[in-house]
C-alpha atoms as a PDB file:
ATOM      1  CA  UNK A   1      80.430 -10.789 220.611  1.00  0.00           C
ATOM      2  CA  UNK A   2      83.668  -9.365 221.772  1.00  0.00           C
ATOM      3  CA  UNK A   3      83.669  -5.694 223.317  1.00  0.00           C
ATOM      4  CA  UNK A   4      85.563  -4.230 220.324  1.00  0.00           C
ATOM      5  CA  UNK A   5      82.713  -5.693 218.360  1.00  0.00           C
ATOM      6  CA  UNK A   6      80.300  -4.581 220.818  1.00  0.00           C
ATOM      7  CA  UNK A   7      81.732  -0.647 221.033  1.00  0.00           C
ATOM      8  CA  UNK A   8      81.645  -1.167 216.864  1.00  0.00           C
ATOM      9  CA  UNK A   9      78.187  -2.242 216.710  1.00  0.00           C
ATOM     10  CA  UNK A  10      76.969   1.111 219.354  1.00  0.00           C
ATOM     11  CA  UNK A  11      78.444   3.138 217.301  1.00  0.00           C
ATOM     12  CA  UNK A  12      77.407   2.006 213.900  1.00  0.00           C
ATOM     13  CA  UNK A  13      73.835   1.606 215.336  1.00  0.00           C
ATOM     14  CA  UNK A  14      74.218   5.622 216.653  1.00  0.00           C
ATOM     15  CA  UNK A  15      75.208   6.912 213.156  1.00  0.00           C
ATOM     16  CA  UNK A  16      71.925   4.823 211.750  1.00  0.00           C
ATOM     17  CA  UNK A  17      70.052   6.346 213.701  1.00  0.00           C
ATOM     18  CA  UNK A  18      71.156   9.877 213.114  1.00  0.00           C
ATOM     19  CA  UNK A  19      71.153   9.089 209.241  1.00  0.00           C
ATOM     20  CA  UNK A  20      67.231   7.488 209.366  1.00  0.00           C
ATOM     21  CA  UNK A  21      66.855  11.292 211.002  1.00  0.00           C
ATOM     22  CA  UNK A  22      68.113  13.595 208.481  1.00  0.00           C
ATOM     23  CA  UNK A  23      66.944  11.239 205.635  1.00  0.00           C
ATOM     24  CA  UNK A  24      63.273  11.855 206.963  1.00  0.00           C
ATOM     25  CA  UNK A  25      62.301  13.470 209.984  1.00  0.00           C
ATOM     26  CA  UNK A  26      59.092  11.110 210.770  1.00  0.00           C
ATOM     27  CA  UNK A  27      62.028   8.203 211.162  1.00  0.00           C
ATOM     28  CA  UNK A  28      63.459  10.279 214.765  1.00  0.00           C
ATOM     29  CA  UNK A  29      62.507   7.286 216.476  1.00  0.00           C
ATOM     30  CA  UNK A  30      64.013   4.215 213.936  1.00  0.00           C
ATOM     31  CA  UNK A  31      65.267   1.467 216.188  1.00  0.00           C
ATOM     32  CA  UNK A  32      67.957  -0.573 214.123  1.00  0.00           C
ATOM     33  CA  UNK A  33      68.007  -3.749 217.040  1.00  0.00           C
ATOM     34  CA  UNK A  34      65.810  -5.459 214.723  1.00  0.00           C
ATOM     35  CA  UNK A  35      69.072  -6.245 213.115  1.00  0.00           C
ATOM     36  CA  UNK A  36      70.491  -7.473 216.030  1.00  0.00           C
ATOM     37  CA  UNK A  37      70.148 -10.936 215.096  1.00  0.00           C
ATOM     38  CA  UNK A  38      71.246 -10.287 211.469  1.00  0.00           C
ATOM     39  CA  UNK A  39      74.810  -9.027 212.642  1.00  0.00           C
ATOM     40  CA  UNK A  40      76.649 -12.240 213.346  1.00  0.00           C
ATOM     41  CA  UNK A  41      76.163 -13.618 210.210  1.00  0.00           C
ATOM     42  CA  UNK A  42      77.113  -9.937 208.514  1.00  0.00           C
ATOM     43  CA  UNK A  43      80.889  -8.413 207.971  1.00  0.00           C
ATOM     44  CA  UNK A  44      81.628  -5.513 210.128  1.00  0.00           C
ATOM     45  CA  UNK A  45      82.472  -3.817 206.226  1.00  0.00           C
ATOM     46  CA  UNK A  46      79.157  -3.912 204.995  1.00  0.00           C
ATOM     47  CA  UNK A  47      77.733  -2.506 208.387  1.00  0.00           C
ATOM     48  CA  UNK A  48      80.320  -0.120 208.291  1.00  0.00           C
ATOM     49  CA  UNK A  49      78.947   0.580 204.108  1.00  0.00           C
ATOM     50  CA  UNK A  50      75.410   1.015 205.461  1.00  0.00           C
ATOM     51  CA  UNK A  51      75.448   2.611 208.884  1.00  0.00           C
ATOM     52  CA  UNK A  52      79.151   4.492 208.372  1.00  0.00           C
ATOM     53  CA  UNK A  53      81.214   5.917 205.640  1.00  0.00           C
ATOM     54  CA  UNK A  54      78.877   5.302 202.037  1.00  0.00           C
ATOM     55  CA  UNK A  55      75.407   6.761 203.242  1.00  0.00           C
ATOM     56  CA  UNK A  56      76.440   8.962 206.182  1.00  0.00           C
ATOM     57  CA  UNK A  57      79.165  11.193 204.174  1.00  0.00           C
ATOM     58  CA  UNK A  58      79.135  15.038 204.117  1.00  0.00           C
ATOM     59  CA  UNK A  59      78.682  16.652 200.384  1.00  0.00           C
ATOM     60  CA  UNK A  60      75.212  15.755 199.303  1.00  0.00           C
ATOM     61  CA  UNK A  61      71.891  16.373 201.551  1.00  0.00           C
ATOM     62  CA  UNK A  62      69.583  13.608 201.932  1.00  0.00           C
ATOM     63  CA  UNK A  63      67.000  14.798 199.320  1.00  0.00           C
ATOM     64  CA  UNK A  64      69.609  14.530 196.504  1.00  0.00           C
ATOM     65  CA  UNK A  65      70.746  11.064 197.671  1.00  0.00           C
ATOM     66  CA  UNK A  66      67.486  10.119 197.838  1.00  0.00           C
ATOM     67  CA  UNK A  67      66.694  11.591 194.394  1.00  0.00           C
ATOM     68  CA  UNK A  68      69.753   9.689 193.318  1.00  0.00           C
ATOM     69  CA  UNK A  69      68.459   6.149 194.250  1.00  0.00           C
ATOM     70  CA  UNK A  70      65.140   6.802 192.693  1.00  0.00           C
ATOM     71  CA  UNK A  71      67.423   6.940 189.366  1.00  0.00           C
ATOM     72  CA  UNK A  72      69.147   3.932 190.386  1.00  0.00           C
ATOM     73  CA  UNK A  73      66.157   1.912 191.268  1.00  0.00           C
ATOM     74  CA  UNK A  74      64.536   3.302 187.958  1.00  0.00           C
ATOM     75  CA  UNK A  75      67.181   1.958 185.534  1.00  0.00           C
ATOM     76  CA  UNK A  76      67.162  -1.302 187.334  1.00  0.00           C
ATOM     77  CA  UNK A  77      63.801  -1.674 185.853  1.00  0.00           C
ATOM     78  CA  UNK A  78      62.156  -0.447 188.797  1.00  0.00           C
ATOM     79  CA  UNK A  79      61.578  -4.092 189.509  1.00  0.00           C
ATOM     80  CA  UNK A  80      62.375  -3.405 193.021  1.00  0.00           C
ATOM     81  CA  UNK A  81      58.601  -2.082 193.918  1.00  0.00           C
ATOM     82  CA  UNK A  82      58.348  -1.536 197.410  1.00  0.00           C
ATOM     83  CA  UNK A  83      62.303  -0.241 197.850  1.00  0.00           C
ATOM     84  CA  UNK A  84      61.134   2.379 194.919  1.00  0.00           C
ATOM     85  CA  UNK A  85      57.992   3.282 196.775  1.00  0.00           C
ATOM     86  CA  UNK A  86      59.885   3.535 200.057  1.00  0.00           C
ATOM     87  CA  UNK A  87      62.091   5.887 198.439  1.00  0.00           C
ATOM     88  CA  UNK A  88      59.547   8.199 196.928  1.00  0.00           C
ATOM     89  CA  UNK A  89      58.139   8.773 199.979  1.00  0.00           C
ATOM     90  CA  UNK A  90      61.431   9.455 202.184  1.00  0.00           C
ATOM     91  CA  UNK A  91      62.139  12.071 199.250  1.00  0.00           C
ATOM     92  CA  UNK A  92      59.238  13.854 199.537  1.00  0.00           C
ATOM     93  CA  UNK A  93      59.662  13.977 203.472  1.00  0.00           C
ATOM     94  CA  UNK A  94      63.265  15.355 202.973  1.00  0.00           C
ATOM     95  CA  UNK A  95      62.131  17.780 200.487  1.00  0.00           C
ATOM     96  CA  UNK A  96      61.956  16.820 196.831  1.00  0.00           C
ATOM     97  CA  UNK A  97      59.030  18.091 195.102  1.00  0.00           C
ATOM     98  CA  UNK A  98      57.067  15.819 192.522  1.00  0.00           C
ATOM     99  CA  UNK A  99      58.192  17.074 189.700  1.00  0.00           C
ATOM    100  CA  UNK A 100      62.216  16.831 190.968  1.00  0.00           C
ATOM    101  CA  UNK A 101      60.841  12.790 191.021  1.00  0.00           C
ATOM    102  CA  UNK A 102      59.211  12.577 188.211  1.00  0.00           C
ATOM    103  CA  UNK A 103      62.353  14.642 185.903  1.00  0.00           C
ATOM    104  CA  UNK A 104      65.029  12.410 187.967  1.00  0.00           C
ATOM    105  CA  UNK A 105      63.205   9.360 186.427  1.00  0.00           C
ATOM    106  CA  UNK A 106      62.702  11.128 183.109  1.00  0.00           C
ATOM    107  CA  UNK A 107      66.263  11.607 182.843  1.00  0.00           C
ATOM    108  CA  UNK A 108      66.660   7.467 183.649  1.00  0.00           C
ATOM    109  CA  UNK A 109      65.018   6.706 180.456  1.00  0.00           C
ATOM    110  CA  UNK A 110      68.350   7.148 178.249  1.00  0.00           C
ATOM    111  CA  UNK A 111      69.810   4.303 180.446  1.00  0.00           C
ATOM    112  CA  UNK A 112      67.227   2.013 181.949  1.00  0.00           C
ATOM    113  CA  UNK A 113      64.517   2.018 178.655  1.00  0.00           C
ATOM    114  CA  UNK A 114      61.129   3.694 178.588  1.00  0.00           C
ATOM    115  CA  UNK A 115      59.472   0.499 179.998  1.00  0.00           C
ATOM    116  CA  UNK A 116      61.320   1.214 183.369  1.00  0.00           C
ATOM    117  CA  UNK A 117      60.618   4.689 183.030  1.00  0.00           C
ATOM    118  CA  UNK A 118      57.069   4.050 182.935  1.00  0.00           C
ATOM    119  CA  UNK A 119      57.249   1.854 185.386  1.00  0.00           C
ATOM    120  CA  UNK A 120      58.426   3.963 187.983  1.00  0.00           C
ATOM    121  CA  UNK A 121      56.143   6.808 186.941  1.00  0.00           C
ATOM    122  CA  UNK A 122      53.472   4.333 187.408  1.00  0.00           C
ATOM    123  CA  UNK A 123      54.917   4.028 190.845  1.00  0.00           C
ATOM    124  CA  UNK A 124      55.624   7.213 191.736  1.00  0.00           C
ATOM    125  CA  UNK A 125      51.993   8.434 190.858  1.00  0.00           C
ATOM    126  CA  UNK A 126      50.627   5.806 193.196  1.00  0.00           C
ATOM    127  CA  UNK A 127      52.649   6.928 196.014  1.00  0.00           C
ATOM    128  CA  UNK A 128      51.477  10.500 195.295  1.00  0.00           C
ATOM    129  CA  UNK A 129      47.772   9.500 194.996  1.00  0.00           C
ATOM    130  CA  UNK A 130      48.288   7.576 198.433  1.00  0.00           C
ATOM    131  CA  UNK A 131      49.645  10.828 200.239  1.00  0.00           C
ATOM    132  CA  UNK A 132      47.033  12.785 198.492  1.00  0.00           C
ATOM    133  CA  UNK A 133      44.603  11.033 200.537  1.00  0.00           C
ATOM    134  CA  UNK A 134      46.346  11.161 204.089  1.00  0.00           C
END
């Protein structure tokens, strides 16, 4: 790697960690060099999409971008199980109550169907019932 990449790379790395903090407090200690071996094959933009400018931004907190990906994952059919799970449970650790969940995927019925609406309530009530019990 060359140092410019290098000096890119600390960087992005420091803002993902400081985003994996204020997304959900438990994540303080979220190592991203996992990825290490990922990066070669990756374009600085969609590091810089990730770790930088798209997720990092000022103007929403992280509950309502959280709250705003459950919708997303919702209309896709919430086919995308263990992202949507993932999600449920960093939104509840920055904040969002159940029922701000359960209305944000109400609201995805008009544009995803009520088959991935029920889906992701399906979802969502597992990942309540599994926090219930811890």
């Amino acid at each position: 790697m060359s140092d410019a990449f290098t000096k890119l790379f600390a960087q992005m790395m420091a803002s993902s960690q400081e985003m994996a903090r204020a997304w959900n407090p438990s994540l303080e200690h979220f190592d991203m060099r996992a990825m290490e071996k990922l990066v070669p094959i990756m374009p600085a933009d969609m590091l810089e999409m990730w770790f930088g400018k798209t997720f990092n931004r000022e103007g929403l907190d992280a509950k309502t971008r959280l709250l705003l990906t459950i919708g997303a994952i919702t209309v896709q059919g919430a086919l995308a199980e263990p992202q949507l799970r993932m999600t449920i449970r960093q939104a509840l650790a920055a904040g969002a109550t159940q029922r701000e969940i359960a209305e944000t995927i109400f609201q995805m019925s008009m544009f995803g169907g009520l088959p991935a609406m029920q889906k992701a309530l399906e979802i969502a009530q597992g990942v309540y019932a599994e926090e219930d019990k811890q």
